[in-house]
PDB file of N, CA and C in Angstrom:
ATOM      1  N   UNK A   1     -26.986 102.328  73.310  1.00  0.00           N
ATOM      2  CA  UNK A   1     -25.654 102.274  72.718  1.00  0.00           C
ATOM      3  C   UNK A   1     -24.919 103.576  73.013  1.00  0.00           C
ATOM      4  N   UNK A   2     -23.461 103.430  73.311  1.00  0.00           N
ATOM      5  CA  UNK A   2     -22.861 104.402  73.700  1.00  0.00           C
ATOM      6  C   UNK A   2     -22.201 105.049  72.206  1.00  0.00           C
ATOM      7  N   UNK A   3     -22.083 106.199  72.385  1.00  0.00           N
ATOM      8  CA  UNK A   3     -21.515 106.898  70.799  1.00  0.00           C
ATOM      9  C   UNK A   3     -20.080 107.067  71.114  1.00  0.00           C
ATOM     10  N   UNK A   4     -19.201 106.991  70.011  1.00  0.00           N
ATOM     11  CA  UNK A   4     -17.868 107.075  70.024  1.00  0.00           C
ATOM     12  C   UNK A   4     -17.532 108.066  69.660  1.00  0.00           C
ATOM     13  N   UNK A   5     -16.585 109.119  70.730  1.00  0.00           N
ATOM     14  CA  UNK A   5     -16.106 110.368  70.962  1.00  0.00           C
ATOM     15  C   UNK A   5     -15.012 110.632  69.885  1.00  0.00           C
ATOM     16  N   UNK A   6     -15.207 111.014  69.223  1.00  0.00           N
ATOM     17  CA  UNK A   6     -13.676 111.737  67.867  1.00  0.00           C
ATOM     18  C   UNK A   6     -12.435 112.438  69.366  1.00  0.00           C
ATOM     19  N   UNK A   7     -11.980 111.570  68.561  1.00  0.00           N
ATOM     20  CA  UNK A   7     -10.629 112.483  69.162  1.00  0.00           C
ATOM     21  C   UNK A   7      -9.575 113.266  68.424  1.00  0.00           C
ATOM     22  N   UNK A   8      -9.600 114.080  69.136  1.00  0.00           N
ATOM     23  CA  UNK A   8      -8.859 115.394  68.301  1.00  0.00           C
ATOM     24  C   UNK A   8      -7.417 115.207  68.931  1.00  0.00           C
ATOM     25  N   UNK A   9      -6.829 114.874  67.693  1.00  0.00           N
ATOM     26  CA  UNK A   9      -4.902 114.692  68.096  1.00  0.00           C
ATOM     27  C   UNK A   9      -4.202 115.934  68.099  1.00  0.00           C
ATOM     28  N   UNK A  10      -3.806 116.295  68.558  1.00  0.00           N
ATOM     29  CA  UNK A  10      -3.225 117.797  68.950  1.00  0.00           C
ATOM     30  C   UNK A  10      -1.595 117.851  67.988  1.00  0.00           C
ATOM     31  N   UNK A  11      -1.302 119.060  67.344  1.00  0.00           N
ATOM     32  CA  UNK A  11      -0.127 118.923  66.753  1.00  0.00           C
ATOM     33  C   UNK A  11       1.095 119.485  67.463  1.00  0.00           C
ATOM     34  N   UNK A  12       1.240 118.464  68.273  1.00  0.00           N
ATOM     35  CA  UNK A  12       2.717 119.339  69.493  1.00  0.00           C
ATOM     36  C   UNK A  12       4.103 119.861  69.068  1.00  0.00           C
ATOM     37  N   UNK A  13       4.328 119.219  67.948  1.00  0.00           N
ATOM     38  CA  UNK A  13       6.008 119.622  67.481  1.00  0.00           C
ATOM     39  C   UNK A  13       5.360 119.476  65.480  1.00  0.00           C
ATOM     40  N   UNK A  14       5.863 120.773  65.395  1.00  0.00           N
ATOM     41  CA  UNK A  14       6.184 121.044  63.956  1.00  0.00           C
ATOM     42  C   UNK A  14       7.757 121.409  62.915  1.00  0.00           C
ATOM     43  N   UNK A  15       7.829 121.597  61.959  1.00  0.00           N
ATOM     44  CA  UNK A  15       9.060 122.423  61.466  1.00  0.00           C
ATOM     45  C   UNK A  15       8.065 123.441  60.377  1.00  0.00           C
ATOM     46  N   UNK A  16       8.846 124.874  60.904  1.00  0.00           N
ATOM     47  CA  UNK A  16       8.470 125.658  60.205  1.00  0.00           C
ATOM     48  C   UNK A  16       9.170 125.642  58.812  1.00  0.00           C
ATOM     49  N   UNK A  17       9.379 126.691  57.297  1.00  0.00           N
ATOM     50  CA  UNK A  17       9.736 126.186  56.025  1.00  0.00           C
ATOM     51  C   UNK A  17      11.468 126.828  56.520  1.00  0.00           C
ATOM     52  N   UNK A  18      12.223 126.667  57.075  1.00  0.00           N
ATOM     53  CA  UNK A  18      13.152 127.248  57.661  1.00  0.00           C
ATOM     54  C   UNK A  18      13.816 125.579  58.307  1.00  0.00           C
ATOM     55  N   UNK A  19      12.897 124.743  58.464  1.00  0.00           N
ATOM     56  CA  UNK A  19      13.217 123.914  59.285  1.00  0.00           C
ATOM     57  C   UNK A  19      13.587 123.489  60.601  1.00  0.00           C
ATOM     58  N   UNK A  20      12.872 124.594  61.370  1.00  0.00           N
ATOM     59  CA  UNK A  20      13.471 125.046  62.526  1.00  0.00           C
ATOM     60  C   UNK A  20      11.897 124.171  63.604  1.00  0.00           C
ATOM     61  N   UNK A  21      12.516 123.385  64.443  1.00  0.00           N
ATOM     62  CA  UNK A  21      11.520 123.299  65.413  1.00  0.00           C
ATOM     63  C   UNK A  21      10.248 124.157  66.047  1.00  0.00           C
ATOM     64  N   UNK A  22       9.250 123.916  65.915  1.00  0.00           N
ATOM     65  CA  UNK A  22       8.320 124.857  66.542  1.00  0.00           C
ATOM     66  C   UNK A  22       7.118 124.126  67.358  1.00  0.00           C
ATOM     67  N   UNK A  23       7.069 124.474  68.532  1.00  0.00           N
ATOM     68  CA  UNK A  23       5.945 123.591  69.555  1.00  0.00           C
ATOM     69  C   UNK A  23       5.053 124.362  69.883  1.00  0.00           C
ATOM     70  N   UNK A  24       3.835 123.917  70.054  1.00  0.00           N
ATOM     71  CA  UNK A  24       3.233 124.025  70.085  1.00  0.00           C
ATOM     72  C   UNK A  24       2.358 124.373  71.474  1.00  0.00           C
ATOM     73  N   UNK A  25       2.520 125.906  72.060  1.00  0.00           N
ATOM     74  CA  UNK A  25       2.289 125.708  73.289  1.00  0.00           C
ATOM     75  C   UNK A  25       0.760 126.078  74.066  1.00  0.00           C
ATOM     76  N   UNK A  26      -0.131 125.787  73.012  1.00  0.00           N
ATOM     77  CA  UNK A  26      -1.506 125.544  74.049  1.00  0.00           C
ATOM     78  C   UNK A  26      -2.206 123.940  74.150  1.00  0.00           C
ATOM     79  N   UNK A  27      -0.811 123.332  73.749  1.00  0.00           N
ATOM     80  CA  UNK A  27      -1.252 121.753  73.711  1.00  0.00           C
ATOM     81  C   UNK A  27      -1.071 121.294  75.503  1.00  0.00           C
ATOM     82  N   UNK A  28      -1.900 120.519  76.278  1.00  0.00           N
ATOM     83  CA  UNK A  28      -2.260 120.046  77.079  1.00  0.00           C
ATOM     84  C   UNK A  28      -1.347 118.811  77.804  1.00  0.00           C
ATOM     85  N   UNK A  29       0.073 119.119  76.986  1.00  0.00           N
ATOM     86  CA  UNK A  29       0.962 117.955  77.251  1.00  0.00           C
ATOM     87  C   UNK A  29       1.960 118.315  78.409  1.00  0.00           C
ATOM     88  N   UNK A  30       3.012 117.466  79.059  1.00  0.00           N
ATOM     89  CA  UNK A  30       3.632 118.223  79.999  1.00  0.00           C
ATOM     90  C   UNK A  30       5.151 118.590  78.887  1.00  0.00           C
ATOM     91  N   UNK A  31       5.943 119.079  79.825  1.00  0.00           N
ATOM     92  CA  UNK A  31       7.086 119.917  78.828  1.00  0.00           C
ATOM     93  C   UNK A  31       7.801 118.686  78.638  1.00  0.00           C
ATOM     94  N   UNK A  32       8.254 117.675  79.839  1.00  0.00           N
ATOM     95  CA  UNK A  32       9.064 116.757  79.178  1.00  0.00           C
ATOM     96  C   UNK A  32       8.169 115.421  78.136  1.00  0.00           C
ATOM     97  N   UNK A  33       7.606 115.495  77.644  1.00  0.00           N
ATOM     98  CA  UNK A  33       6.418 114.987  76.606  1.00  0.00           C
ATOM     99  C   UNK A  33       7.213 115.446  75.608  1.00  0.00           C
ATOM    100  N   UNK A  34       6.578 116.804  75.462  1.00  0.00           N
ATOM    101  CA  UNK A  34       6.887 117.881  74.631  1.00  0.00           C
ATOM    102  C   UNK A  34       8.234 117.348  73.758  1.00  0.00           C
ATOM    103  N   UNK A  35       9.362 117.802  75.026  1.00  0.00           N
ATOM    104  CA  UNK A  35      10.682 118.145  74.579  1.00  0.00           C
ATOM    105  C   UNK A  35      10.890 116.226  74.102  1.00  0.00           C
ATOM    106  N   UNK A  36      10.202 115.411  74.493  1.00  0.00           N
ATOM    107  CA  UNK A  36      10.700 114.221  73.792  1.00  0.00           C
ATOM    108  C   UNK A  36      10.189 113.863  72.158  1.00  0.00           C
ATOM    109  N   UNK A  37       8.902 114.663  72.125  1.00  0.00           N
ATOM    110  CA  UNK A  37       8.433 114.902  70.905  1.00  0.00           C
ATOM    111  C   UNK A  37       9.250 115.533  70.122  1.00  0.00           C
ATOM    112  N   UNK A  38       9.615 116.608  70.430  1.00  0.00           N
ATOM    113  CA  UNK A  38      10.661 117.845  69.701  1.00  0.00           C
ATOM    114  C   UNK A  38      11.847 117.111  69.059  1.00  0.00           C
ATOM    115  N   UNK A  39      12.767 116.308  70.376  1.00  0.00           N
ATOM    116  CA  UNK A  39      13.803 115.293  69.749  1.00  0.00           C
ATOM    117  C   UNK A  39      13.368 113.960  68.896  1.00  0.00           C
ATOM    118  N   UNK A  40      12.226 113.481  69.202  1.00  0.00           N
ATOM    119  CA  UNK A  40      12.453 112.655  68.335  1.00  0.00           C
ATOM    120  C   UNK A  40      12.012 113.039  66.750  1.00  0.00           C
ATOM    121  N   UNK A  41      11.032 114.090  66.866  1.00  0.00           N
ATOM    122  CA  UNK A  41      11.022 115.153  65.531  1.00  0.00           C
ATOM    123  C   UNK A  41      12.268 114.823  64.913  1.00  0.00           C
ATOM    124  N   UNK A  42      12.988 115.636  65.440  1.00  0.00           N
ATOM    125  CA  UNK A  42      14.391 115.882  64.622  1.00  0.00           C
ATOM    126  C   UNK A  42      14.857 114.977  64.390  1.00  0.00           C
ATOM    127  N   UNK A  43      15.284 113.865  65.065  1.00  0.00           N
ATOM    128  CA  UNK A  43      16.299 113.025  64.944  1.00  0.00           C
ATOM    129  C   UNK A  43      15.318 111.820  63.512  1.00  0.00           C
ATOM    130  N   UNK A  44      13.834 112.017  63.300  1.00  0.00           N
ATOM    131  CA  UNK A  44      13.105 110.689  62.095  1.00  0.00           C
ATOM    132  C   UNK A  44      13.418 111.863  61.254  1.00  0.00           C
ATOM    133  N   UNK A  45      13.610 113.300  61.162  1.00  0.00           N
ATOM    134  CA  UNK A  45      13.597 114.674  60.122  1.00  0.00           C
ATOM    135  C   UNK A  45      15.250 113.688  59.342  1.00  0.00           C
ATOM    136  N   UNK A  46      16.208 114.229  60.031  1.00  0.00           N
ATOM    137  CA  UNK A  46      17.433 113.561  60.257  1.00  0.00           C
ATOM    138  C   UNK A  46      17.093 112.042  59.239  1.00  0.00           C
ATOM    139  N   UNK A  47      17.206 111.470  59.596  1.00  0.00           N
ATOM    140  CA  UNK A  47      17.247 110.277  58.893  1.00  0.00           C
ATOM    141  C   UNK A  47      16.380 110.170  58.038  1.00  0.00           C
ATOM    142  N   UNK A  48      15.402 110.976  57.878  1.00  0.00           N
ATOM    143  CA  UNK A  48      14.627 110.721  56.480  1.00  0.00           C
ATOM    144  C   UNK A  48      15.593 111.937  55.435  1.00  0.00           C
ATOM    145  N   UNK A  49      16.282 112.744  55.700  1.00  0.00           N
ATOM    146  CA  UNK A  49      16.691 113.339  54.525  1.00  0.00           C
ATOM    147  C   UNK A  49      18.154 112.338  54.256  1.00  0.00           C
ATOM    148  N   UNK A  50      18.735 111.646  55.168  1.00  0.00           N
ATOM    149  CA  UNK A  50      19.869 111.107  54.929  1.00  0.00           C
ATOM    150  C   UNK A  50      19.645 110.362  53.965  1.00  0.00           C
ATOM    151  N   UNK A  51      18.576 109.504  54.209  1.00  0.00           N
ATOM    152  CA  UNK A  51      18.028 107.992  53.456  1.00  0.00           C
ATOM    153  C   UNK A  51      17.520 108.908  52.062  1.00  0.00           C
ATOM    154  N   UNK A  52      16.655 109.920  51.957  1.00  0.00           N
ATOM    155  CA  UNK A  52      16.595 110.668  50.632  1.00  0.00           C
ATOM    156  C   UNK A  52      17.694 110.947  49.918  1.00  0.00           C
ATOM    157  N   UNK A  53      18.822 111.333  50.472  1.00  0.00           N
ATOM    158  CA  UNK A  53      20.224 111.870  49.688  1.00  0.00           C
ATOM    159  C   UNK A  53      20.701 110.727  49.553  1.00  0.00           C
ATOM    160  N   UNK A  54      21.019 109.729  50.146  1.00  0.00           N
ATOM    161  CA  UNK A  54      21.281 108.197  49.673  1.00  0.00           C
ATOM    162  C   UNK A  54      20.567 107.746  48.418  1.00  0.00           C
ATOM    163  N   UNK A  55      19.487 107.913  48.418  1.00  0.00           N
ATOM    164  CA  UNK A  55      18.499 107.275  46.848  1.00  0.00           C
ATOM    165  C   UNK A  55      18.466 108.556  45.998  1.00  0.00           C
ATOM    166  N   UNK A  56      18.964 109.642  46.593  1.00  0.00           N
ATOM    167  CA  UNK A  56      19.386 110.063  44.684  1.00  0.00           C
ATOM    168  C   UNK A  56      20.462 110.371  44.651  1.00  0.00           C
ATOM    169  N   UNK A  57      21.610 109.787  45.351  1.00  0.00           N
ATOM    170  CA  UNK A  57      22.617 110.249  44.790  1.00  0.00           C
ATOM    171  C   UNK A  57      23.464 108.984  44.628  1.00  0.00           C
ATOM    172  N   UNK A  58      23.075 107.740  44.930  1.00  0.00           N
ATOM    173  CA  UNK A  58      23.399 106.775  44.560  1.00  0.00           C
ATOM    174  C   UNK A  58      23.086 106.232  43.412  1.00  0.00           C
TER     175      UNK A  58
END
């Protein structure tokens, strides 16, 4: 029987407490990866605080 390898998910795009993008650069990805990670970061960041300020301020 063959054993099943853990895979370790790498954390490529973060926000620091500033909210400011931060990547992650000894991750193994190429830059345009990266930079599509980075945008779509922002843009689910983006719409999850919109949809938050919608449910409490409605």
């Amino acid at each position: 029987m063959e054993t099943a390898k853990a895979i370790e998910l790498e954390e490529s795009v973060s926000f620091d407490h500033d909210g400011n993008v931060v990547v992650n650069k000894e991750c193994n990805m190429s830059k345009k990866l990266i930079a599509r990670r980075a945008i779509e970061a922002h843009l689910e960041r983006k719409r999850l605080e919109k949809d938050l300020e919608a449910y409490y301020f409605e």
